[in-house]
N, C-alpha and C. Protein backbone atom coordinates (compact mmCIF):
# COMPACT_ATOMS: atom_id res chain seq x y z
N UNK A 1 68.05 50.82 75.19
CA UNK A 1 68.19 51.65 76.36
C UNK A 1 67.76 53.05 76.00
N UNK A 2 66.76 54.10 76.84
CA UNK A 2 66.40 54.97 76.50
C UNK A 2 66.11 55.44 77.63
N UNK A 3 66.42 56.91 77.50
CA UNK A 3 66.50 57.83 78.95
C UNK A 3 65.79 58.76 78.29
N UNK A 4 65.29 59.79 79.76
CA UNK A 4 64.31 60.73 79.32
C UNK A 4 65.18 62.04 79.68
N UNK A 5 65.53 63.03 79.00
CA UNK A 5 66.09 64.32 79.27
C UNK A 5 65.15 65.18 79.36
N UNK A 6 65.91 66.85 80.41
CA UNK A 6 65.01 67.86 80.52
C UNK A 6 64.15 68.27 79.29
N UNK A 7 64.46 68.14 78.30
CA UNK A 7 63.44 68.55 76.80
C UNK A 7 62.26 67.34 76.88
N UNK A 8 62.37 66.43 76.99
CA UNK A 8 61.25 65.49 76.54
C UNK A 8 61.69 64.29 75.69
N UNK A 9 62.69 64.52 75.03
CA UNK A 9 63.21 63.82 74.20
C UNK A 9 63.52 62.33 74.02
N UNK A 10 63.17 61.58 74.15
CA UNK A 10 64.07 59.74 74.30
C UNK A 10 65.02 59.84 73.05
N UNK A 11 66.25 59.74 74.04
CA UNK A 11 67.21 58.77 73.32
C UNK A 11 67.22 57.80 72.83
N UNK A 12 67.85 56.91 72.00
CA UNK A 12 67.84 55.81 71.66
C UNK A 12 69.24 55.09 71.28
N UNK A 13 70.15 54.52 71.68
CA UNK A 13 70.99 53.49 71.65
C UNK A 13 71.27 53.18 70.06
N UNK A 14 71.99 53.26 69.52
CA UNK A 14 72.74 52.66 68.32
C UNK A 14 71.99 51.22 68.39
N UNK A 15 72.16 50.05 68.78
CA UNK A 15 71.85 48.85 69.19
C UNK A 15 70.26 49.37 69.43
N UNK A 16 69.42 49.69 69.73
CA UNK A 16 68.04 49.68 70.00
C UNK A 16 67.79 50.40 68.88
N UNK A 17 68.17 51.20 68.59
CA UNK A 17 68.18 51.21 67.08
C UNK A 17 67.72 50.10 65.68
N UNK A 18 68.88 49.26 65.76
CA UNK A 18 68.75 48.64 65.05
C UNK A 18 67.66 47.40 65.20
N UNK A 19 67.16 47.13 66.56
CA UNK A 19 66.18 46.40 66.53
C UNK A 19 65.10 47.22 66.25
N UNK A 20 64.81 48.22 66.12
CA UNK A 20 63.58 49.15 65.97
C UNK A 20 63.57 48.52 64.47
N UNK A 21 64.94 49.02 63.89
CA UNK A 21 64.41 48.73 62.17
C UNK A 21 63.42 47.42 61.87
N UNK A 22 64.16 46.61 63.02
CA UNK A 22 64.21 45.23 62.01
C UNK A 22 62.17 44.80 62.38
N UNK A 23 61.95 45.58 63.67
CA UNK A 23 60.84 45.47 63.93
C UNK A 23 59.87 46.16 62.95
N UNK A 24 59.88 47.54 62.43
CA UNK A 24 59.26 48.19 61.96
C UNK A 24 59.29 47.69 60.21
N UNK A 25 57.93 47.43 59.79
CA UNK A 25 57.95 47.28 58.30
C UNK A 25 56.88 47.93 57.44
N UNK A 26 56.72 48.09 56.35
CA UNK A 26 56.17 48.68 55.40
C UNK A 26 55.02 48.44 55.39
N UNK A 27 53.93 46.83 56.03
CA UNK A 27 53.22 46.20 56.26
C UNK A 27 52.14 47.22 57.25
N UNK A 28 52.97 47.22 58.60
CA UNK A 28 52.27 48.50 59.46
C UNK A 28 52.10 49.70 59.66
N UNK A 29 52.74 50.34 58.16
CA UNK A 29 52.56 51.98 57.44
C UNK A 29 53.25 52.68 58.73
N UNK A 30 54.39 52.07 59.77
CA UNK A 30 55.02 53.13 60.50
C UNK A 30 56.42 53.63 59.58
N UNK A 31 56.56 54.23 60.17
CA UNK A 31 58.19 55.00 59.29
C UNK A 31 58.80 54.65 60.16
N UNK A 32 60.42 54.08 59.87
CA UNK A 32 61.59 53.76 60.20
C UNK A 32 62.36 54.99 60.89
N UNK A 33 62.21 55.27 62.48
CA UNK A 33 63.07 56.22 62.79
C UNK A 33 64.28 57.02 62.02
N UNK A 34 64.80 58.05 62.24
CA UNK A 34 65.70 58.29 61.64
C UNK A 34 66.65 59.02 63.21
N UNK A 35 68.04 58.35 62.70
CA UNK A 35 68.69 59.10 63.95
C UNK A 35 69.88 59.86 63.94
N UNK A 36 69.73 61.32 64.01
CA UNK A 36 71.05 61.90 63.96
C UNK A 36 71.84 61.89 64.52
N UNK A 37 73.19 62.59 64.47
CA UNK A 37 74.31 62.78 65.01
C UNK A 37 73.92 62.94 66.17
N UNK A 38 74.85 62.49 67.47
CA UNK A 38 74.38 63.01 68.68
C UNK A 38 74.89 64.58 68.87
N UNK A 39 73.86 65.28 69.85
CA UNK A 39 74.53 66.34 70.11
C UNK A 39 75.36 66.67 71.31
N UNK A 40 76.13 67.29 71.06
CA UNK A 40 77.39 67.03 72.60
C UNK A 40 76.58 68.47 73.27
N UNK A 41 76.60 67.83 74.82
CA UNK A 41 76.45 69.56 76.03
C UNK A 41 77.33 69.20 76.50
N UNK A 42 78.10 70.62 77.07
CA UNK A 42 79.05 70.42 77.75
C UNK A 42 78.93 71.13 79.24
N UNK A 43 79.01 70.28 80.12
CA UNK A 43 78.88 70.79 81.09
C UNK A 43 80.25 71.27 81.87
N UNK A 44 80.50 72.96 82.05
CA UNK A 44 81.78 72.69 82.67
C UNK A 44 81.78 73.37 83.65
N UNK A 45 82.94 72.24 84.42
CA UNK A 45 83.27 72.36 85.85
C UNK A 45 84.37 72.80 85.81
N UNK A 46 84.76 73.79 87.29
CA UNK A 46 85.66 74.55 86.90
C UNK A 46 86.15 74.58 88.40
N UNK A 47 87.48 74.58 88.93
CA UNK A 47 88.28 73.75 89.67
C UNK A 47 89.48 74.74 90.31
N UNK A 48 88.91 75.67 91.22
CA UNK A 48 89.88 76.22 92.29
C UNK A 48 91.83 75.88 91.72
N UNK A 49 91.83 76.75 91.47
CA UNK A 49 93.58 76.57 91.50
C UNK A 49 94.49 77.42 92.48
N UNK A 50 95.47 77.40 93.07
CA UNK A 50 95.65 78.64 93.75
C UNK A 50 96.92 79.51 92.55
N UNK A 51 96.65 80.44 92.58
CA UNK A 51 97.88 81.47 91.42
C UNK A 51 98.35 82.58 92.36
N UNK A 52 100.21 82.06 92.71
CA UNK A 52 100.43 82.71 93.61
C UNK A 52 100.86 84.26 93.30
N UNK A 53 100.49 85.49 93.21
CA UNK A 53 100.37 86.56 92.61
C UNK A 53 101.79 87.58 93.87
N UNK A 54 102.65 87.96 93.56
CA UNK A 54 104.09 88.37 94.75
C UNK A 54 103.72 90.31 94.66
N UNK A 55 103.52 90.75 95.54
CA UNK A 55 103.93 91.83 95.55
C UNK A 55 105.22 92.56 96.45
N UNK A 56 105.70 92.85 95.32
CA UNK A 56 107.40 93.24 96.16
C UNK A 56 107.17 94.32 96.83
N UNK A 57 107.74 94.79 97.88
CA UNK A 57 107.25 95.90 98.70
C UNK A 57 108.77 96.35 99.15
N UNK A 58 108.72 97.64 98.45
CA UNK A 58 110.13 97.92 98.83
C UNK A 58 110.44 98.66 99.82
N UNK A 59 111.00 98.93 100.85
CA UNK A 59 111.47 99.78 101.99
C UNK A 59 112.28 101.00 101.75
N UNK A 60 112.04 102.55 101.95
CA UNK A 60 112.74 103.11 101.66
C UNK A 60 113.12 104.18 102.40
N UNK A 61 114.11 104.09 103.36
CA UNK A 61 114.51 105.25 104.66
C UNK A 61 115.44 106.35 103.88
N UNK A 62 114.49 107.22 103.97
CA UNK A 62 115.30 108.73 103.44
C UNK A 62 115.43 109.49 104.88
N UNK A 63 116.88 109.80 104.98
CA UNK A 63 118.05 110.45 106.01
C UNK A 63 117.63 111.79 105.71
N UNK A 64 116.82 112.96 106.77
CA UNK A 64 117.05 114.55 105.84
C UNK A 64 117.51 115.60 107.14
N UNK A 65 118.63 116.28 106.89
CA UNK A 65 119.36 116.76 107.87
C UNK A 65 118.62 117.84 107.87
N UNK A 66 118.46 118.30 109.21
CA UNK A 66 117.42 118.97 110.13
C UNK A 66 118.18 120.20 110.50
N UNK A 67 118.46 121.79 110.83
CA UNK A 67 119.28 122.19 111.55
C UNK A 67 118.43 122.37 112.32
N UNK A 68 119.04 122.17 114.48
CA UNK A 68 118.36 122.48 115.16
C UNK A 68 119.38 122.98 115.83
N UNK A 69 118.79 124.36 116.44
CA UNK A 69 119.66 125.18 116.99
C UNK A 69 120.10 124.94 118.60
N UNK A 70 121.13 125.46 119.04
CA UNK A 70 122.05 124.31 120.12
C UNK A 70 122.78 125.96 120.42
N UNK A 71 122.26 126.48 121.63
CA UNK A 71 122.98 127.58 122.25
C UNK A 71 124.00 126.92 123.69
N UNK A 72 125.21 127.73 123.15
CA UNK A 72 126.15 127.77 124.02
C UNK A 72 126.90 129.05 124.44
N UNK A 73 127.17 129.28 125.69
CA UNK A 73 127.30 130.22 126.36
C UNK A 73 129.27 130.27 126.08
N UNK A 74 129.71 131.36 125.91
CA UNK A 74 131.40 131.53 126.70
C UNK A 74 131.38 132.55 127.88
N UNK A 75 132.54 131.87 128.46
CA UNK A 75 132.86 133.10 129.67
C UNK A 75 133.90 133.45 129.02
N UNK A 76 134.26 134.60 129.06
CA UNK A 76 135.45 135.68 129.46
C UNK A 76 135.77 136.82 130.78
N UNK A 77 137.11 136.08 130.87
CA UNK A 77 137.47 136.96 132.30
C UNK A 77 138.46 138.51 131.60
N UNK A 78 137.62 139.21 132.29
CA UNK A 78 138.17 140.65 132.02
C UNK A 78 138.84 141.39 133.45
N UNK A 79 140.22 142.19 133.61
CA UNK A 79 140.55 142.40 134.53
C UNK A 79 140.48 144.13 134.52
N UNK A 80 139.81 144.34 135.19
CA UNK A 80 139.57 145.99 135.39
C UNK A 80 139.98 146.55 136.77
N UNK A 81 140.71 148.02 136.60
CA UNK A 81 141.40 148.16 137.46
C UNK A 81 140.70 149.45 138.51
N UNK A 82 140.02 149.51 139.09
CA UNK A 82 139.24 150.54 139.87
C UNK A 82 140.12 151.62 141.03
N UNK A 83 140.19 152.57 140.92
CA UNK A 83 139.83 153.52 141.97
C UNK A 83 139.30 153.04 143.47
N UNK A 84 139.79 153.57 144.58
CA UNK A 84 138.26 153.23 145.53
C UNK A 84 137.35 154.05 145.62
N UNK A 85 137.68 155.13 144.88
CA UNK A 85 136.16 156.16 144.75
C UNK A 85 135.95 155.81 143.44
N UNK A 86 134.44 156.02 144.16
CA UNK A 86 133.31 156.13 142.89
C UNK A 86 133.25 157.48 142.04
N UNK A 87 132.85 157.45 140.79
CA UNK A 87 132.56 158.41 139.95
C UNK A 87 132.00 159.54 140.78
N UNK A 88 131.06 159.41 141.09
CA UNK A 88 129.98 160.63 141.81
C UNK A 88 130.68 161.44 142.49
N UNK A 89 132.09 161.02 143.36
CA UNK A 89 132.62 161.74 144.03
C UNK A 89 134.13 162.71 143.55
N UNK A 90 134.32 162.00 142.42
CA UNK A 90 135.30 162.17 141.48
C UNK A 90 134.65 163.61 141.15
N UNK A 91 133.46 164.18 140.40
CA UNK A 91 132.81 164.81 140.23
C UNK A 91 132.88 165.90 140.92
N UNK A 92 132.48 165.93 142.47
CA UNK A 92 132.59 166.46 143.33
C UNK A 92 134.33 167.24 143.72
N UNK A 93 134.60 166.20 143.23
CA UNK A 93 136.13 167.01 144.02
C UNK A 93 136.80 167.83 143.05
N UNK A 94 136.48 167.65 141.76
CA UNK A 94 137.10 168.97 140.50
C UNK A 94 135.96 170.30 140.84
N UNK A 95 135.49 170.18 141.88
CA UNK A 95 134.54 171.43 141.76
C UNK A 95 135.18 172.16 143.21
N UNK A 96 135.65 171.43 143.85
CA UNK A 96 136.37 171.61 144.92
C UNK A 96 138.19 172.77 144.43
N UNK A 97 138.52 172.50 143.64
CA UNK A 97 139.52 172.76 143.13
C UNK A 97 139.07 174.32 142.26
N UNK A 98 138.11 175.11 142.28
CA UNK A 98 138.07 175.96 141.39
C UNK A 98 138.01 177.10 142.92
């Protein structure tokens, strides 16, 4: 069994091998293959995993007291005691007296 790879190369089978030897002799001045180690390729495939990665997200409500100013009014009752004349005439009447 012998396949042809991207280089050019034929393989050859352990077993096809050994019938090569038994075919090939000293008679028809060919040389007896020689066959090395095979060489390993590795082809690799590589295969989606999912990796679930958490980011903690922390919440953080900072309270910051504000002063806002808040006007309020007082009443006060004051009791004042009047004259029925007015000043102006008050005036008038010490000039009356001289």
């Amino acid at each position: 069994m012998s396949c042809n790879n991207s280089y050019g190369y034929n393989q050859v089978s352990p077993a096809n091998n050994q019938m090569m030897n038994n075919q090939m002799s000293p008679m028809n001045n060919q040389l007896s293959p020689i066959v090395t180690e095979p060489t390993q390729i590795y082809n690799n495939v590589f295969h989606p995993q999912a990796q679930p990665i958490i980011h903690p997200v922390e919440m953080i409500n900072q309270h910051h007291v504000v002063p806002v100013p808040q006007h309020y009014t007082t009443c006060s009752v004051k009791d004042v005691w009047c004259s029925g004349r007015s000043r102006g005439s008050r005036s008038s009447r010490s000039s009356r007296r001289r």
